[in-house]
C-alpha atoms as a PDB file:
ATOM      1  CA  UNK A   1     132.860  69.968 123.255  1.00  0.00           C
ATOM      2  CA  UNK A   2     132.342  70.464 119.458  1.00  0.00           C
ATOM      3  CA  UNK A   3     130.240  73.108 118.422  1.00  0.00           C
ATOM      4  CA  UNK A   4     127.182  71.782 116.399  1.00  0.00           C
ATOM      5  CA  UNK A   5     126.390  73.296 112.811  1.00  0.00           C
ATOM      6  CA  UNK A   6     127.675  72.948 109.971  1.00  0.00           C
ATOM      7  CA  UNK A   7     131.672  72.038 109.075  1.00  0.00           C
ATOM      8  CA  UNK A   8     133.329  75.390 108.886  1.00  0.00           C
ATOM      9  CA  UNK A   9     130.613  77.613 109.608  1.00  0.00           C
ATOM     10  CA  UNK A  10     131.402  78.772 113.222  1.00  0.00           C
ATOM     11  CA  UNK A  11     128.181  76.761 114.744  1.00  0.00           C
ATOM     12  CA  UNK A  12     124.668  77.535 113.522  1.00  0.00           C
ATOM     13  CA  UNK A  13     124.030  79.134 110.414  1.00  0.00           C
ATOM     14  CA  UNK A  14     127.154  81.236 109.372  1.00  0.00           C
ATOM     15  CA  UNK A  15     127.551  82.057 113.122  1.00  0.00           C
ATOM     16  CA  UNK A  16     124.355  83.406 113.687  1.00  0.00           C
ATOM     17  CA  UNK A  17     122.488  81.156 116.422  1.00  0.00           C
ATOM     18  CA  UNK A  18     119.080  79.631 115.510  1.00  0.00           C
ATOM     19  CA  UNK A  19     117.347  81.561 118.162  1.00  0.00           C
ATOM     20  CA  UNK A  20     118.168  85.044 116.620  1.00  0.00           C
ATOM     21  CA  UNK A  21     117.466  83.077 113.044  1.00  0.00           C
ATOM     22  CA  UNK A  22     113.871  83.201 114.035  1.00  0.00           C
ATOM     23  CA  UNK A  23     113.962  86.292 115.960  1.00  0.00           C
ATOM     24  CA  UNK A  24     114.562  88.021 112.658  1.00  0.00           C
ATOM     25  CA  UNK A  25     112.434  86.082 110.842  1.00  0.00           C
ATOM     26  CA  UNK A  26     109.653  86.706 112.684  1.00  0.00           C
ATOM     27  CA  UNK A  27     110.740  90.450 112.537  1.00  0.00           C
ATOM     28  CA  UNK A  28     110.577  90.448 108.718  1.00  0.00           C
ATOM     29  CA  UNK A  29     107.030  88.380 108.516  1.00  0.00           C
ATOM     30  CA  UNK A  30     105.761  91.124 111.046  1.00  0.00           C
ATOM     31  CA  UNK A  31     107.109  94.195 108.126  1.00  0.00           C
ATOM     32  CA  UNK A  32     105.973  91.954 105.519  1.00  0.00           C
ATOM     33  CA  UNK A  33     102.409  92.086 106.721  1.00  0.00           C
ATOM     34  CA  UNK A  34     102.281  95.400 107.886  1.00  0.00           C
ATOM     35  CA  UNK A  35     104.071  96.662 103.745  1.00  0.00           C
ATOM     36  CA  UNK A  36     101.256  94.321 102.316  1.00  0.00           C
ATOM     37  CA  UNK A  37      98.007  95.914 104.836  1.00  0.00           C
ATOM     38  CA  UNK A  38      99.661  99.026 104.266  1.00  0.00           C
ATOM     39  CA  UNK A  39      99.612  98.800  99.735  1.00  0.00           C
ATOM     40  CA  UNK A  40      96.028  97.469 100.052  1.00  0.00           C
ATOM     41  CA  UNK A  41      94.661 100.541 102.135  1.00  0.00           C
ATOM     42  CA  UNK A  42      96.642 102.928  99.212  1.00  0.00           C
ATOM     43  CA  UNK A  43      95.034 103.885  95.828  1.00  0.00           C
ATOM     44  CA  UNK A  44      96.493 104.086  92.434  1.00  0.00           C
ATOM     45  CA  UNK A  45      94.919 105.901  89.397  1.00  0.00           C
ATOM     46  CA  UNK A  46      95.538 106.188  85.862  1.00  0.00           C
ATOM     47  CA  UNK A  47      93.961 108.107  83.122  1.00  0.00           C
ATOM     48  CA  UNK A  48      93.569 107.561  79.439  1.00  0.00           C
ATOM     49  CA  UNK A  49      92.493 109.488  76.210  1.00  0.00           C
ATOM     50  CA  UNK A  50      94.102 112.852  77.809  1.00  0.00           C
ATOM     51  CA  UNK A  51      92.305 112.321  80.992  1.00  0.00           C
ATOM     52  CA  UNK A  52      88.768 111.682  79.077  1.00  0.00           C
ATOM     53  CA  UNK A  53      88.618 108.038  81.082  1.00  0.00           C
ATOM     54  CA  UNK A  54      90.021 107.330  84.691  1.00  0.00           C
ATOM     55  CA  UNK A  55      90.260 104.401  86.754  1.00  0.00           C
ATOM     56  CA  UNK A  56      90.852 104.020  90.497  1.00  0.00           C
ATOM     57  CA  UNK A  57      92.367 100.270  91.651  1.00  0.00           C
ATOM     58  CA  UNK A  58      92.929  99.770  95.337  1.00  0.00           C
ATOM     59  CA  UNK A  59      96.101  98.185  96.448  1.00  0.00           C
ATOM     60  CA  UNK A  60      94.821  95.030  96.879  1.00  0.00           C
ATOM     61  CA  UNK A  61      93.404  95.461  92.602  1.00  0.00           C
ATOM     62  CA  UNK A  62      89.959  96.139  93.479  1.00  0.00           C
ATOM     63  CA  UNK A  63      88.511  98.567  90.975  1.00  0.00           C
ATOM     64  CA  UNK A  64      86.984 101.284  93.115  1.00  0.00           C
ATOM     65  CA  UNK A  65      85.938 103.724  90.116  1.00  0.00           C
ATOM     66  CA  UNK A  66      86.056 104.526  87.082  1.00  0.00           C
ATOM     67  CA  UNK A  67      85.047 108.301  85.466  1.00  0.00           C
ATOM     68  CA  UNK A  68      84.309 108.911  82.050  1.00  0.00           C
ATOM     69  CA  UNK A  69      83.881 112.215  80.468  1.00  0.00           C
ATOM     70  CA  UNK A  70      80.668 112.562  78.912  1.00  0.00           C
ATOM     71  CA  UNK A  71      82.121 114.144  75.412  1.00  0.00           C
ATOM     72  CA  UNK A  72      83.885 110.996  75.200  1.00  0.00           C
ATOM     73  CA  UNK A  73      80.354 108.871  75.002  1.00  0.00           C
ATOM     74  CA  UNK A  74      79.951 108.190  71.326  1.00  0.00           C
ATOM     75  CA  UNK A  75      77.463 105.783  70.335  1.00  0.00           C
ATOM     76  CA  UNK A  76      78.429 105.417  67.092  1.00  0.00           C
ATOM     77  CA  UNK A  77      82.309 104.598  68.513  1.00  0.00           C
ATOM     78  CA  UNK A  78      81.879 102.315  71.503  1.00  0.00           C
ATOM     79  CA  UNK A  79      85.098 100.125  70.356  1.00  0.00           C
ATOM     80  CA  UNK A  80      87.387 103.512  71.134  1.00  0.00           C
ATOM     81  CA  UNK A  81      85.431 103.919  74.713  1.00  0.00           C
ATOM     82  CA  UNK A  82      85.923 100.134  75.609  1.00  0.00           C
ATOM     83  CA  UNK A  83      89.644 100.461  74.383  1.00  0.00           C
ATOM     84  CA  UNK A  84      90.076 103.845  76.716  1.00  0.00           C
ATOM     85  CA  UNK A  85      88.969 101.553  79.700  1.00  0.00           C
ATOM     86  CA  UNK A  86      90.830  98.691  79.366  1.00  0.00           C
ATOM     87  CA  UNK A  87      94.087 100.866  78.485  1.00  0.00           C
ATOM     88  CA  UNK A  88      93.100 103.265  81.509  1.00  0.00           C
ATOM     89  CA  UNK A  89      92.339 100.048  84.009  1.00  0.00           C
ATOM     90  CA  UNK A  90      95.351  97.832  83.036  1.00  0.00           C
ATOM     91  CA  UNK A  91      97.963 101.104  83.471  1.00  0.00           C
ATOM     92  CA  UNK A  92      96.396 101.508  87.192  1.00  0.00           C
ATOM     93  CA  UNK A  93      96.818  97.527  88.022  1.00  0.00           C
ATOM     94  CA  UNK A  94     100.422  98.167  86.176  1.00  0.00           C
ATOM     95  CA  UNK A  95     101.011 100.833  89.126  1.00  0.00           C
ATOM     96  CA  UNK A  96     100.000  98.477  91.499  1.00  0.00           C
ATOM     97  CA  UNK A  97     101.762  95.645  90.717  1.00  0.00           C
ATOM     98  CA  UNK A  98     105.005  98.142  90.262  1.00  0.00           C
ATOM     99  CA  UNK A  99     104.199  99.565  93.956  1.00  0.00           C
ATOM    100  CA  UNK A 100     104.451  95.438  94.817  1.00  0.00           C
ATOM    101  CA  UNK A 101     107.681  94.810  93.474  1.00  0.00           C
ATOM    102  CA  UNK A 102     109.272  98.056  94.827  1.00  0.00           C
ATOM    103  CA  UNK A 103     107.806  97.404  98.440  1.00  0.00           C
ATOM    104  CA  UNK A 104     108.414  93.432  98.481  1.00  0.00           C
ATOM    105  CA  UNK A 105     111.981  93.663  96.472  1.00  0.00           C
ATOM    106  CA  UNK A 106     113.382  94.282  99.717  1.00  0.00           C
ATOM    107  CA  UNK A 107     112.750  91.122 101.569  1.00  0.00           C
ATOM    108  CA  UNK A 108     114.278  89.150  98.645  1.00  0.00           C
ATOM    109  CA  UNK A 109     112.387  85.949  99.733  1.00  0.00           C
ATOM    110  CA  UNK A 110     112.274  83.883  96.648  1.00  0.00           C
ATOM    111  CA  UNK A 111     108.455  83.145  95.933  1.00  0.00           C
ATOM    112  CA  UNK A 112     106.969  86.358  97.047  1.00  0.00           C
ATOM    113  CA  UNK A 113     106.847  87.727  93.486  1.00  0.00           C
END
């Protein structure tokens, strides 16, 4: 009886039977979820201005906090302040999305990232 699969494979999928396919599968959603619960319970902070400003993101980019020295508060200089917090926010969303792609680069799924 001829095996079934694909010409020149050795049956199934490169010899692997479909069964154990979706065994690992199944395996790799179940790491998958447990790597993404696992990023969104972690926090990432960044600071900016020498530590004057800093901003706490959650895994899943939540901003949590942010802390702002009060010799930094100038009135006459708000630009500089709102520049500090954007600089200090985006480089803790920048550690986030750099946890993602070290964490996720393993499955190699196209579409993930």
């Amino acid at each position: 009886m001829a095996k079934r699969g694909f010409p020149g494979m050795g049956g199934g999928f490169g010899g692997m039977n479909i069964n154990q396919l979706m065994k690992e599968a199944k395996k790799m959603q179940a790491d998958l979820e447990k790597s993404q619960q696992e990023l969104g319970n972690k926090d990432f902070s960044a600071t900016a201005g020498g530590g004057a400003i800093e901003a706490i993101v959650s895994g899943n980019k939540v901003l949590k906090s942010i802390k702002i020295k009060p010799e930094v508060v100038d009135p006459e200089d708000v630009d500089m302040l709102q520049d500090l917090i954007l600089t200090c926010v985006n480089e803790a969303l920048k550690k986030v999305d750099d946890a993602q792609s070290s964490e996720f680069g393993k499955y190699n799924i196209p579409g993930i990232m």
